[in-house]
C-alpha atoms as a PDB file:
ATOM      1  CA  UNK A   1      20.414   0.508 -20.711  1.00  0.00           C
ATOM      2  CA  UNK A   2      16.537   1.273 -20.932  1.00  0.00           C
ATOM      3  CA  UNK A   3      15.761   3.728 -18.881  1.00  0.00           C
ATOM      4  CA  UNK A   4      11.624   5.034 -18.133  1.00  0.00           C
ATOM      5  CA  UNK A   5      10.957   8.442 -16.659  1.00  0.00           C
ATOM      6  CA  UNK A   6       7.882   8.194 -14.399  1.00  0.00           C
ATOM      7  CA  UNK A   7       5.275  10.748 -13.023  1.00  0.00           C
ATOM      8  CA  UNK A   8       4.292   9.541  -9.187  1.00  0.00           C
ATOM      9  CA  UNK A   9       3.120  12.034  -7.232  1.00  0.00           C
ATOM     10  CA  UNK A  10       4.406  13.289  -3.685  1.00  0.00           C
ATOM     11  CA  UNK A  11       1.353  10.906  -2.179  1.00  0.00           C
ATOM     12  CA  UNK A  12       1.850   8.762  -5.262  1.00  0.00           C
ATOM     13  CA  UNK A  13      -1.144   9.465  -7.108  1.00  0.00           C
ATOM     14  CA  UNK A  14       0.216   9.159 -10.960  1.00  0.00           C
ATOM     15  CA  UNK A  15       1.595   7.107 -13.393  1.00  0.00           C
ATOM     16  CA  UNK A  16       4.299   4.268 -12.997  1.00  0.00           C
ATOM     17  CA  UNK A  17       5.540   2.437 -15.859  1.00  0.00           C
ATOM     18  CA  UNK A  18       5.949  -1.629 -16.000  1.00  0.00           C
ATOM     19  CA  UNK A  19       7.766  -2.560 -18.889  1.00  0.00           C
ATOM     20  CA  UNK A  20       4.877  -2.292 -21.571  1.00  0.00           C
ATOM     21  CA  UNK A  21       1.977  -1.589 -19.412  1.00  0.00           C
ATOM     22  CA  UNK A  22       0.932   1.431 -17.652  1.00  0.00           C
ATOM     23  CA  UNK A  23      -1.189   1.879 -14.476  1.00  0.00           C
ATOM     24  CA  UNK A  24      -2.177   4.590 -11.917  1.00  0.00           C
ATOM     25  CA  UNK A  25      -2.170   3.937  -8.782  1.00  0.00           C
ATOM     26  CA  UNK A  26      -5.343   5.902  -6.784  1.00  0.00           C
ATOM     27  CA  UNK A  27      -3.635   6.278  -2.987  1.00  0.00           C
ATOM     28  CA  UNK A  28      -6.951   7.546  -1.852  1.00  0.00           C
ATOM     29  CA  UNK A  29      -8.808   4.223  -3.488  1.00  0.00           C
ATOM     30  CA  UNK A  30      -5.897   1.958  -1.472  1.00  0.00           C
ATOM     31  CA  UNK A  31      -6.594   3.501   1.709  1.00  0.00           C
ATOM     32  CA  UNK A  32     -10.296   2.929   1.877  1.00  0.00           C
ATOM     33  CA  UNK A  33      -9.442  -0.504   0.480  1.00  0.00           C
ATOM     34  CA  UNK A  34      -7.488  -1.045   3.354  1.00  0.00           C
ATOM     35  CA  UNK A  35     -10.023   0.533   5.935  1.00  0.00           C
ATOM     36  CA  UNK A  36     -12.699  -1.696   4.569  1.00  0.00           C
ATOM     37  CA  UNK A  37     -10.629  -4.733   5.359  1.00  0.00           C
ATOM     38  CA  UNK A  38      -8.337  -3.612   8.219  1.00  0.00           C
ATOM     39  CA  UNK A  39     -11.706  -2.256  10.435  1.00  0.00           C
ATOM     40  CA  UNK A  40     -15.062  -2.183   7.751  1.00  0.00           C
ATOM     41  CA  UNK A  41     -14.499   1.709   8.698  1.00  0.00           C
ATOM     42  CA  UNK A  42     -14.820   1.745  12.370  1.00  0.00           C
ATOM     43  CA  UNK A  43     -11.700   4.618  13.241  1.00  0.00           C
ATOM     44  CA  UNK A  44     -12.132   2.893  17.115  1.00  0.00           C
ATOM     45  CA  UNK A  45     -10.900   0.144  16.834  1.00  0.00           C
ATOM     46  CA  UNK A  46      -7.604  -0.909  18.305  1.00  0.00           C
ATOM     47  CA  UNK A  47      -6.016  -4.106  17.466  1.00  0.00           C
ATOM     48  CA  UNK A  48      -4.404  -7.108  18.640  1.00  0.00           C
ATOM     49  CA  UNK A  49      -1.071  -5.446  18.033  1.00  0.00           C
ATOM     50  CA  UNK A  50      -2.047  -1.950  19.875  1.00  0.00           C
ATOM     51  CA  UNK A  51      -2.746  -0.477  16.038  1.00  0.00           C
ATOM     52  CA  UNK A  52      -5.037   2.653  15.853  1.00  0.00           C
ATOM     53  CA  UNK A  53      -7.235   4.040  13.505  1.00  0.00           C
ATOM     54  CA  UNK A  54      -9.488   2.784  10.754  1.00  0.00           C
ATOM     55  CA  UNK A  55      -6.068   2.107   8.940  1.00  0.00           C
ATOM     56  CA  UNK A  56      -4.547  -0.128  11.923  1.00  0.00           C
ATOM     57  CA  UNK A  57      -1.850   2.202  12.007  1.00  0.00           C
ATOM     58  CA  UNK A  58       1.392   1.026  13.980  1.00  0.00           C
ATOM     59  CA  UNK A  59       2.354   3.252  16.779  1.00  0.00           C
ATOM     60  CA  UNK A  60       6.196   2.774  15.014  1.00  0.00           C
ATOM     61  CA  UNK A  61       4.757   4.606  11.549  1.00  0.00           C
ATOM     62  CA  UNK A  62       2.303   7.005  13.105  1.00  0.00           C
ATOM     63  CA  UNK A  63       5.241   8.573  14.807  1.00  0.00           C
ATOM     64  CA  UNK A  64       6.675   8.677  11.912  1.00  0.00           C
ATOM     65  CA  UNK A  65       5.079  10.702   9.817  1.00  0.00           C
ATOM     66  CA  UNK A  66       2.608  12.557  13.137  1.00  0.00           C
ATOM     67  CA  UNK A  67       3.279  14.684  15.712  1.00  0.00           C
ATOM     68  CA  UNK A  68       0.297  14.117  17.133  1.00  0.00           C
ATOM     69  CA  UNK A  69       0.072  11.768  20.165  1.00  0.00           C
ATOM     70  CA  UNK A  70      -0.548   8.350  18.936  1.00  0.00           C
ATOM     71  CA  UNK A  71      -3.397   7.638  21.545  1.00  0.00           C
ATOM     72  CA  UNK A  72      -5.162  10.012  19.282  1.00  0.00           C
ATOM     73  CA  UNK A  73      -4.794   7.923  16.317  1.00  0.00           C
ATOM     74  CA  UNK A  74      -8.592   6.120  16.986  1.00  0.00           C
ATOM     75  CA  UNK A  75     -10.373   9.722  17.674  1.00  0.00           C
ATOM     76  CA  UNK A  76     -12.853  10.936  15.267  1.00  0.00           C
ATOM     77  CA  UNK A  77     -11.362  13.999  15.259  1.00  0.00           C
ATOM     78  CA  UNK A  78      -7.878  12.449  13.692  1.00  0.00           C
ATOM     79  CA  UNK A  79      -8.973  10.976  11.010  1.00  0.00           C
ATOM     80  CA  UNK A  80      -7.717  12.950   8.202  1.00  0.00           C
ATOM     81  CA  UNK A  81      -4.304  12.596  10.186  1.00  0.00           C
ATOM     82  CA  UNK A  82      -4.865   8.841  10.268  1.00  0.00           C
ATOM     83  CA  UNK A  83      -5.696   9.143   6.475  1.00  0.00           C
ATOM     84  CA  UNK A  84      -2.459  11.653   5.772  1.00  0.00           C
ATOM     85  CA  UNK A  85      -0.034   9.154   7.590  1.00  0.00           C
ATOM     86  CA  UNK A  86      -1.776   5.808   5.892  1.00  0.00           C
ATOM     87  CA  UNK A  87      -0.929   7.969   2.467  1.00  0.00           C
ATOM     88  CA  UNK A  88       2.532   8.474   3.808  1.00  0.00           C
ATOM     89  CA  UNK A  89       3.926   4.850   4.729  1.00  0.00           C
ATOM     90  CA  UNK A  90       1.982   3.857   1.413  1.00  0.00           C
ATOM     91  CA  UNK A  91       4.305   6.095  -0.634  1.00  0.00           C
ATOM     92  CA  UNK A  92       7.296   4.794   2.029  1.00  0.00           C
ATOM     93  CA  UNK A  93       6.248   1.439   0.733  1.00  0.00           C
ATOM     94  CA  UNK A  94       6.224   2.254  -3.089  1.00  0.00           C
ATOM     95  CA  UNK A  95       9.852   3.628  -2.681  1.00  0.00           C
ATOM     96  CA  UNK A  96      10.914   0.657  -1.421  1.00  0.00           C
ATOM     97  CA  UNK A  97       9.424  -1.883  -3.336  1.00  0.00           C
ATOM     98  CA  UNK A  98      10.499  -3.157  -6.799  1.00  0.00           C
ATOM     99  CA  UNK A  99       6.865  -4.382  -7.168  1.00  0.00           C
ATOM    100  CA  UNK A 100       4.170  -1.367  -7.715  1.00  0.00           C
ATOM    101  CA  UNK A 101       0.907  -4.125  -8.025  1.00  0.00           C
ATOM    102  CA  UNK A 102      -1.658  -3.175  -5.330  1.00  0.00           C
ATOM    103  CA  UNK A 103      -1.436  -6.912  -4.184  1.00  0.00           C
ATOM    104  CA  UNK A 104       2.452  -6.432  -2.967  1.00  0.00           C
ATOM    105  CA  UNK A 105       1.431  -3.231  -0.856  1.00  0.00           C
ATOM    106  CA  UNK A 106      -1.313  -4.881   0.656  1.00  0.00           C
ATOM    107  CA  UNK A 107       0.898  -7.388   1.523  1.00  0.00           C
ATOM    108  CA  UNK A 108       3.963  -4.985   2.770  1.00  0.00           C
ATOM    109  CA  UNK A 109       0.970  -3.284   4.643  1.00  0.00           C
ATOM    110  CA  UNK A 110      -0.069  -6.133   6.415  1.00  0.00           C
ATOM    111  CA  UNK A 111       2.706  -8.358   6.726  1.00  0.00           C
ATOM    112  CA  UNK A 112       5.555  -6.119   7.100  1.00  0.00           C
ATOM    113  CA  UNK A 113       7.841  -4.134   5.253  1.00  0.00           C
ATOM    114  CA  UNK A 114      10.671  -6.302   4.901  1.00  0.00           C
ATOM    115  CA  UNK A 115       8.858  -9.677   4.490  1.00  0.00           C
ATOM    116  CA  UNK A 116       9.487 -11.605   1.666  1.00  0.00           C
ATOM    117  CA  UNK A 117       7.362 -14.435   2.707  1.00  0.00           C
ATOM    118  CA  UNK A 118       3.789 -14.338   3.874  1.00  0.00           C
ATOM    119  CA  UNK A 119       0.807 -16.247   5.974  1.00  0.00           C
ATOM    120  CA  UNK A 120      -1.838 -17.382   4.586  1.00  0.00           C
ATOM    121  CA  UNK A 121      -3.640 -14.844   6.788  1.00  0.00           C
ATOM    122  CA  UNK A 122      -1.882 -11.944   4.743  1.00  0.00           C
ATOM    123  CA  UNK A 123      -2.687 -13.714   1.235  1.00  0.00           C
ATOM    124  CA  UNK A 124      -5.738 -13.461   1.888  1.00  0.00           C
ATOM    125  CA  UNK A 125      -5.959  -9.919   3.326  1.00  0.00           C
ATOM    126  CA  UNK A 126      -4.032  -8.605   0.123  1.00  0.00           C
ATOM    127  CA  UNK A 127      -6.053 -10.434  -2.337  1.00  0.00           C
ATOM    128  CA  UNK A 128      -9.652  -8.522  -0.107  1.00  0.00           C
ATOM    129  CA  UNK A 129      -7.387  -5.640  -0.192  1.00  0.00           C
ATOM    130  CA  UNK A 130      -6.812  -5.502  -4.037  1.00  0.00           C
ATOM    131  CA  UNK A 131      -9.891  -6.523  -4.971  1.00  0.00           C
ATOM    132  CA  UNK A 132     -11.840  -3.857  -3.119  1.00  0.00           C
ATOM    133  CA  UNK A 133      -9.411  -1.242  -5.000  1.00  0.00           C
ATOM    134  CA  UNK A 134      -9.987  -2.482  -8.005  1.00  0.00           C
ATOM    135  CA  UNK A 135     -14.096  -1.690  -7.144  1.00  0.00           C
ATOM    136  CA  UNK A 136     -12.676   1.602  -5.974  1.00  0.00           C
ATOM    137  CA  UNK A 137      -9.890   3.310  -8.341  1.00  0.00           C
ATOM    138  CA  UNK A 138     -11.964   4.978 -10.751  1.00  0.00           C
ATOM    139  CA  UNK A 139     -14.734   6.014  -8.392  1.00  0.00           C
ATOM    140  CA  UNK A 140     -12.837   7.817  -5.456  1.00  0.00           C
ATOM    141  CA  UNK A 141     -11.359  10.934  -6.262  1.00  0.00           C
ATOM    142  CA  UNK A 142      -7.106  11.317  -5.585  1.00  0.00           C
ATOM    143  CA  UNK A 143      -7.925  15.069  -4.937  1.00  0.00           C
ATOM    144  CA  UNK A 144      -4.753  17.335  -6.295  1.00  0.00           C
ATOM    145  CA  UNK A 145      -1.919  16.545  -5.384  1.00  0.00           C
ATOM    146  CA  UNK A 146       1.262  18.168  -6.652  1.00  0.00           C
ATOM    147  CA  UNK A 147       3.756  16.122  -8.899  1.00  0.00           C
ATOM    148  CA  UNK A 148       7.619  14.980  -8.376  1.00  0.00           C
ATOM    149  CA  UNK A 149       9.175  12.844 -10.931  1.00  0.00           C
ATOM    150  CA  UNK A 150      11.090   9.669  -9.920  1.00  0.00           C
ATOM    151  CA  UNK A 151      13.127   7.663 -12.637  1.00  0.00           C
ATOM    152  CA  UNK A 152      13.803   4.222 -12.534  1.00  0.00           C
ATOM    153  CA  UNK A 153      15.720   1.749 -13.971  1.00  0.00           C
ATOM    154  CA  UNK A 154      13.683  -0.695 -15.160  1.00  0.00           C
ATOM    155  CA  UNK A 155      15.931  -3.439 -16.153  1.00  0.00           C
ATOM    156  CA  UNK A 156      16.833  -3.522 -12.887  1.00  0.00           C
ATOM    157  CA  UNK A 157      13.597  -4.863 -11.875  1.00  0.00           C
ATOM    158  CA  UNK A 158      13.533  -8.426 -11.498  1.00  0.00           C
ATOM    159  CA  UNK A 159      11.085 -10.668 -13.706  1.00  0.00           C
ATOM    160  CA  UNK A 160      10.292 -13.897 -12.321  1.00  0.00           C
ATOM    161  CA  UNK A 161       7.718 -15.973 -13.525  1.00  0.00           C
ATOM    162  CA  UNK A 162       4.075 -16.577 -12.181  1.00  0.00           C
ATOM    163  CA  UNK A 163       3.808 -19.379 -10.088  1.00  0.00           C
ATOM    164  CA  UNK A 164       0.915 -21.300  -8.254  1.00  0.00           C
ATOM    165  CA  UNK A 165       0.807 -20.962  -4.344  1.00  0.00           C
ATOM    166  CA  UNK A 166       0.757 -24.339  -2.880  1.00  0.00           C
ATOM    167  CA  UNK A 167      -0.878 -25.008   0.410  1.00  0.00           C
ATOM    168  CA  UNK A 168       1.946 -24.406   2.581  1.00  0.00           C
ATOM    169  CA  UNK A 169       1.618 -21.681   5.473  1.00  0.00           C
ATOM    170  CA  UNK A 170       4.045 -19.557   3.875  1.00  0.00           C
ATOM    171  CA  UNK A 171       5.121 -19.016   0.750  1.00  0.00           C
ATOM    172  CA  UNK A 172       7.772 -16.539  -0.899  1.00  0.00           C
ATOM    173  CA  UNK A 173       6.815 -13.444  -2.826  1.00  0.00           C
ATOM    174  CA  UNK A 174       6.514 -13.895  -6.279  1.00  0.00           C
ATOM    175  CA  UNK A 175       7.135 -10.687  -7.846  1.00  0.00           C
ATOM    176  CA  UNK A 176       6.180 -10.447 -11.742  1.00  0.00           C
ATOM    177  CA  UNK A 177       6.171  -7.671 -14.120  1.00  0.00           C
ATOM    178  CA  UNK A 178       4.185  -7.939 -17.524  1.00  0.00           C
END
């Protein structure tokens, strides 16, 4: 059994392994990704769903990972606790995902943790999502962030491959590993 040790950081900012291929994955990049699409910025807003923050935090993760009142969640002043819990469902994501590509976490963001299958709505808000972090990764800093190792079995990971999405509403994750 092949086996790869790899480096992720407590906020997962590091290295994670993919077969051959080798990424990092720049937390602080994804969260401004997904503040540029979830509110353009604007901390205020409150959505649809009663989500706070420029993140559109959940009032089910802010409690989560805050002990802060939620209502605080769209103040200016909580921002870097907005920023601090987006960083920690993000890593809460990661750990329970079998797909580390910035389009799957946009999508686990968005459409929920569990889902396996996804609106056309969500698509399209992981493929902003990813896109904007790919403008972002190299240019926004991860800060310092202390290391923990995390091993993983990667022939465990399923490989399925590519296919086109059709024009249906929904379709079901593809997950693919190169």
């Amino acid at each position: 059994m092949f086996k790869k040790l790899i480096a992720i950081t407590a906020m997962f900012v590091g290295t994670f392994h993919s077969h051959a291929s080798i990424g990092q994955l720049n937390t602080h990049a994804l969260v401004q990704s997904i503040s540029d699409v979830e509110t353009g910025g604007e901390y205020w807003r409150i959505g649809s769903a009663g989500e706070r923050s420029q993140y559109q935090i959940k009032s089910n993760v802010w409690r989560k990972y805050s002990t802060v009142p939620f209502w605080m969640a769209s103040k200016k002043s909580y921002q870097e606790e907005a920023k601090r819990v987006a960083i920690c469902y993000i890593n809460e994501l990661v750990l329970n995902c079998s797909d580390y590509r910035i389009r799957t976490i946009a999508l686990k963001w968005n459409g929920g943790p569990n889902k396996t299958r996804f609106s056309k709505h969500t698509i399209s808000y992981a493929d902003r999502v990813s896109n904007l972090y790919e403008a972002y990764k190299n240019t926004i800093s991860d800060g310092s962030i202390p290391s923990i190792k995390i091993e993983i079995d990667i022939t465990k990971i399923p490989i399925v491959p590519r296919i086109d999405i059709s024009d249906d509403s929904f379709v079901d994750l593809v997950i693919s590993v190169s």
